[in-house]
Protein backbone atom coordinates (compact mmCIF):
# COMPACT_ATOMS: atom_id res chain seq x y z
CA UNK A 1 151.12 288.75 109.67
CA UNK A 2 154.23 289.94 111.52
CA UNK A 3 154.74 290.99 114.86
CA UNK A 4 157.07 294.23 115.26
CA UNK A 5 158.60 294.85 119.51
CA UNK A 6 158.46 298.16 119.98
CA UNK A 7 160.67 300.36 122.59
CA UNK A 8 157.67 301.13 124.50
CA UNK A 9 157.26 297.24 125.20
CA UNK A 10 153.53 297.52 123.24
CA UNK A 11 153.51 295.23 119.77
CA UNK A 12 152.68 296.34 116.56
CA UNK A 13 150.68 294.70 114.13
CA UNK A 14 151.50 294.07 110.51
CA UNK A 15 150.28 292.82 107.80
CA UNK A 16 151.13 292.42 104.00
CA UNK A 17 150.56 295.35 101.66
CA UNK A 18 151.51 296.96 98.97
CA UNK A 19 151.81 300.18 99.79
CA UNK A 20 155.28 301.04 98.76
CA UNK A 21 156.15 302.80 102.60
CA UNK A 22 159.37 300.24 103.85
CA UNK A 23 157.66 298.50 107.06
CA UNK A 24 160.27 300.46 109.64
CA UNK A 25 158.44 303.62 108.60
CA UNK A 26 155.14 302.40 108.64
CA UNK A 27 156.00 300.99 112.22
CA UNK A 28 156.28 304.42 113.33
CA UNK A 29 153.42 306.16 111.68
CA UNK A 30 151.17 303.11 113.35
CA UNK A 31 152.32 303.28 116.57
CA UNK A 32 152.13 307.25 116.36
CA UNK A 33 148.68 306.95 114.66
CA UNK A 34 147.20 304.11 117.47
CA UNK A 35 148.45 306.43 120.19
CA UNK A 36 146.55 309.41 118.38
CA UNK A 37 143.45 306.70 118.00
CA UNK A 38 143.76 306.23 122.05
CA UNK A 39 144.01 310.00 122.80
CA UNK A 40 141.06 311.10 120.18
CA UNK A 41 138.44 308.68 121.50
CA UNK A 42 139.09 309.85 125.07
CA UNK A 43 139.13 313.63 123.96
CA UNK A 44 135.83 311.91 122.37
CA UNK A 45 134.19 310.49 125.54
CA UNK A 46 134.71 313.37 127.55
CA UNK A 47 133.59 315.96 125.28
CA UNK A 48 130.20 313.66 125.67
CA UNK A 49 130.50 313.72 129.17
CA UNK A 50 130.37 317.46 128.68
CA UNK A 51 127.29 317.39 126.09
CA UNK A 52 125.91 315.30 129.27
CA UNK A 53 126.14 316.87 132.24
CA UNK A 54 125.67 320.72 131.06
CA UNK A 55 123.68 323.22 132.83
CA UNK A 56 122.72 326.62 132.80
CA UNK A 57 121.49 329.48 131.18
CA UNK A 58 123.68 328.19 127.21
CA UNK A 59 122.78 324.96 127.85
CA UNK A 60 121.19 324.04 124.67
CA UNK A 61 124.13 326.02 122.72
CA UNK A 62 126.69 324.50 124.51
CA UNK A 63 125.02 321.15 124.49
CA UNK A 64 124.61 321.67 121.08
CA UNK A 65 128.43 322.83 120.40
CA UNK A 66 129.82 319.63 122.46
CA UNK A 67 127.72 317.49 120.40
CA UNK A 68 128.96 318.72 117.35
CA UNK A 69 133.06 318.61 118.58
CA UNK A 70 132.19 315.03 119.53
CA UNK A 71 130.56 314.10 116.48
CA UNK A 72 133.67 315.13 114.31
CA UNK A 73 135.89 314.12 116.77
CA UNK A 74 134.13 310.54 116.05
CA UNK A 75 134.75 310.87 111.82
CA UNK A 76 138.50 311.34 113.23
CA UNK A 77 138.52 308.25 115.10
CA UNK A 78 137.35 306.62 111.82
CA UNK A 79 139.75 308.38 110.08
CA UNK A 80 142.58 307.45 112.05
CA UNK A 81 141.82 303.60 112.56
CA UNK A 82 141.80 303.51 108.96
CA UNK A 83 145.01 305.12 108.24
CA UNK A 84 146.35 302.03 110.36
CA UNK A 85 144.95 299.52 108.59
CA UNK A 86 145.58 301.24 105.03
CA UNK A 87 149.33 300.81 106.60
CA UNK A 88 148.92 297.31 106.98
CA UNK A 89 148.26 297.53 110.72
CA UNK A 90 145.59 296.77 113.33
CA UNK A 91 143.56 299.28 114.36
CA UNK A 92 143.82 299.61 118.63
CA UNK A 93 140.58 301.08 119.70
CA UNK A 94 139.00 299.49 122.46
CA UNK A 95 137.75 301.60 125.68
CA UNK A 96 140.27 300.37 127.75
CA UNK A 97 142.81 301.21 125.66
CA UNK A 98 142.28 304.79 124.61
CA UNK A 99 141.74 304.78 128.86
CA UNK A 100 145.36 303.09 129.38
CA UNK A 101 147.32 304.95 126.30
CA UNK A 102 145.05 308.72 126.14
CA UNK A 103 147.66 311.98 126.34
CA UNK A 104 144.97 314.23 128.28
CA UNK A 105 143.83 313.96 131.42
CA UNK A 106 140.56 312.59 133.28
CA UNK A 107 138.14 314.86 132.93
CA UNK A 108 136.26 316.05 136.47
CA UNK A 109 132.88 314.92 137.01
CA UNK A 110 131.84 317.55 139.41
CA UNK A 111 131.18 320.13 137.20
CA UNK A 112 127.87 320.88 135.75
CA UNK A 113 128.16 324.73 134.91
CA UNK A 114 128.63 325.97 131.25
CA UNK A 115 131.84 328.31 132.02
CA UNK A 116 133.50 325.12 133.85
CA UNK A 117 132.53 322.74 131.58
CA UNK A 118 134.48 325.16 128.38
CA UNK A 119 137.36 325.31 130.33
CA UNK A 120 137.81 321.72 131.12
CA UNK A 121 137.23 321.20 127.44
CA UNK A 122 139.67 323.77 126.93
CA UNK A 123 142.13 322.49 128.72
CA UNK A 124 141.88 319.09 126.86
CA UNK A 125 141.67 320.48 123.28
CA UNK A 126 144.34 322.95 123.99
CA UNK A 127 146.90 319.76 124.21
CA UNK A 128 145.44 317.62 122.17
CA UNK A 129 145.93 320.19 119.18
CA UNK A 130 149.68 320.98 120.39
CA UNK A 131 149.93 316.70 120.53
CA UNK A 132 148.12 316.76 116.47
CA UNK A 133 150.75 319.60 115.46
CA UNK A 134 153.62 317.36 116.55
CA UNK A 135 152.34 314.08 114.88
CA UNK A 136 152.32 316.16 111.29
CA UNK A 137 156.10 317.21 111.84
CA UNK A 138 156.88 313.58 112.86
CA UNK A 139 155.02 312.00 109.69
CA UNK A 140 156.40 314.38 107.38
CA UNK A 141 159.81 313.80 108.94
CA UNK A 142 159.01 310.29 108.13
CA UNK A 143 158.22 310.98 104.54
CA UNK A 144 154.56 310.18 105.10
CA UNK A 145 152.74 312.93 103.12
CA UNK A 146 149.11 311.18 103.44
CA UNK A 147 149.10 310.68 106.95
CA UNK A 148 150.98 314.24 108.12
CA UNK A 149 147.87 315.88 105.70
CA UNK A 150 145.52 314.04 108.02
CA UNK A 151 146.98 315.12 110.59
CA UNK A 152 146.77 319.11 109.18
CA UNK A 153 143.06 318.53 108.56
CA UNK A 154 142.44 317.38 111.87
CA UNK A 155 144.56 319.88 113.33
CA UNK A 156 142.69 322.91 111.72
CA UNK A 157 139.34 321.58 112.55
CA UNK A 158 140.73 320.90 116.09
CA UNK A 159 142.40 324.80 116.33
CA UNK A 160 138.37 326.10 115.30
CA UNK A 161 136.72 324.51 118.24
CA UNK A 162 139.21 325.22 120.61
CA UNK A 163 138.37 328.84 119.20
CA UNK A 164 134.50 328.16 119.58
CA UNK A 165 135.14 327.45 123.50
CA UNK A 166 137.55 329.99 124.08
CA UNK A 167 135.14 332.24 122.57
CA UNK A 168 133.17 331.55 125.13
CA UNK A 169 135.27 332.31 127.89
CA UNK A 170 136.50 335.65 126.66
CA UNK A 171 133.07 337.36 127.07
């Protein structure tokens, strides 16, 4: 096992493999991927707190529809953590983490109608997918091919739902 010091003062974990990426750029794909693992179980967790807390007249579609972004969102998270280890890393997942390390902001727990409750998503998914779009430049950049084509697939699947909710709002 080695222990890598990063800039942003967090460590990352490493350990032996064969995969023939040098360590330097599997540093960086690890560190990007845990911070992606932080932000996608939040984006998870509060699409939840959406399924939830719904009400009104779509509340069985749209408590339907959050279940279903949350439930893929959670193959991601799977996804993701084991990208890391593949790397020869340690997966960071822990609640308190993706709280401490997530890219999107707390999500408000005062809403209850449908309409407010697709634009909060909205306005999570919206940044999350820009945040997914620059993690496949940066892995490609890094000569990563697997990793920047998870990346794409989650990105595409990510760009449909924010088109389910937005949907929704245009009517």
């Amino acid at each position: 096992m080695q222990t890598i010091p990063l800039a942003s003062s967090r460590k990352v974990i490493s350990y032996s493999t064969r995969i023939d990426i040098p360590l330097e750029i599997r540093t960086q794909v690890i560190e990007l991927l845990n911070q992606t693992l932080a932000t996608t179980l939040d984006l998870k967790t509060q699409v939840k707190q959406a399924h939830w807390n719904v009400k009104g007249i779509n509340f069985y579609q749209l408590h339907e529809l959050f279940d279903q972004i949350a439930s893929q969102l959670e193959e991601y998270i799977d996804l993701i953590a084991e990208r890391v280890t593949a790397l020869g890393g340690a997966a960071m997942g822990t609640a308190r983490i993706a709280a401490s390390q997530s890219a999107i902001p707390e999500y408000p727990f005062d809403i209850l109608d449908g309409k407010d409750h697709l634009t909060a998503l909205a306005d999570r998914i919206a940044p999350y997918a820009k945040i997914i779009r620059a993690a496949i430049n940066q892995t490609t950049e890094l000569g990563d091919a697997d990793t920047a084509d998870l990346y794409t697939e989650i990105s595409r699947t990510i760009d449909k739902y924010l088109w389910f909710l937005e949907a929704h709002l245009q009517a």
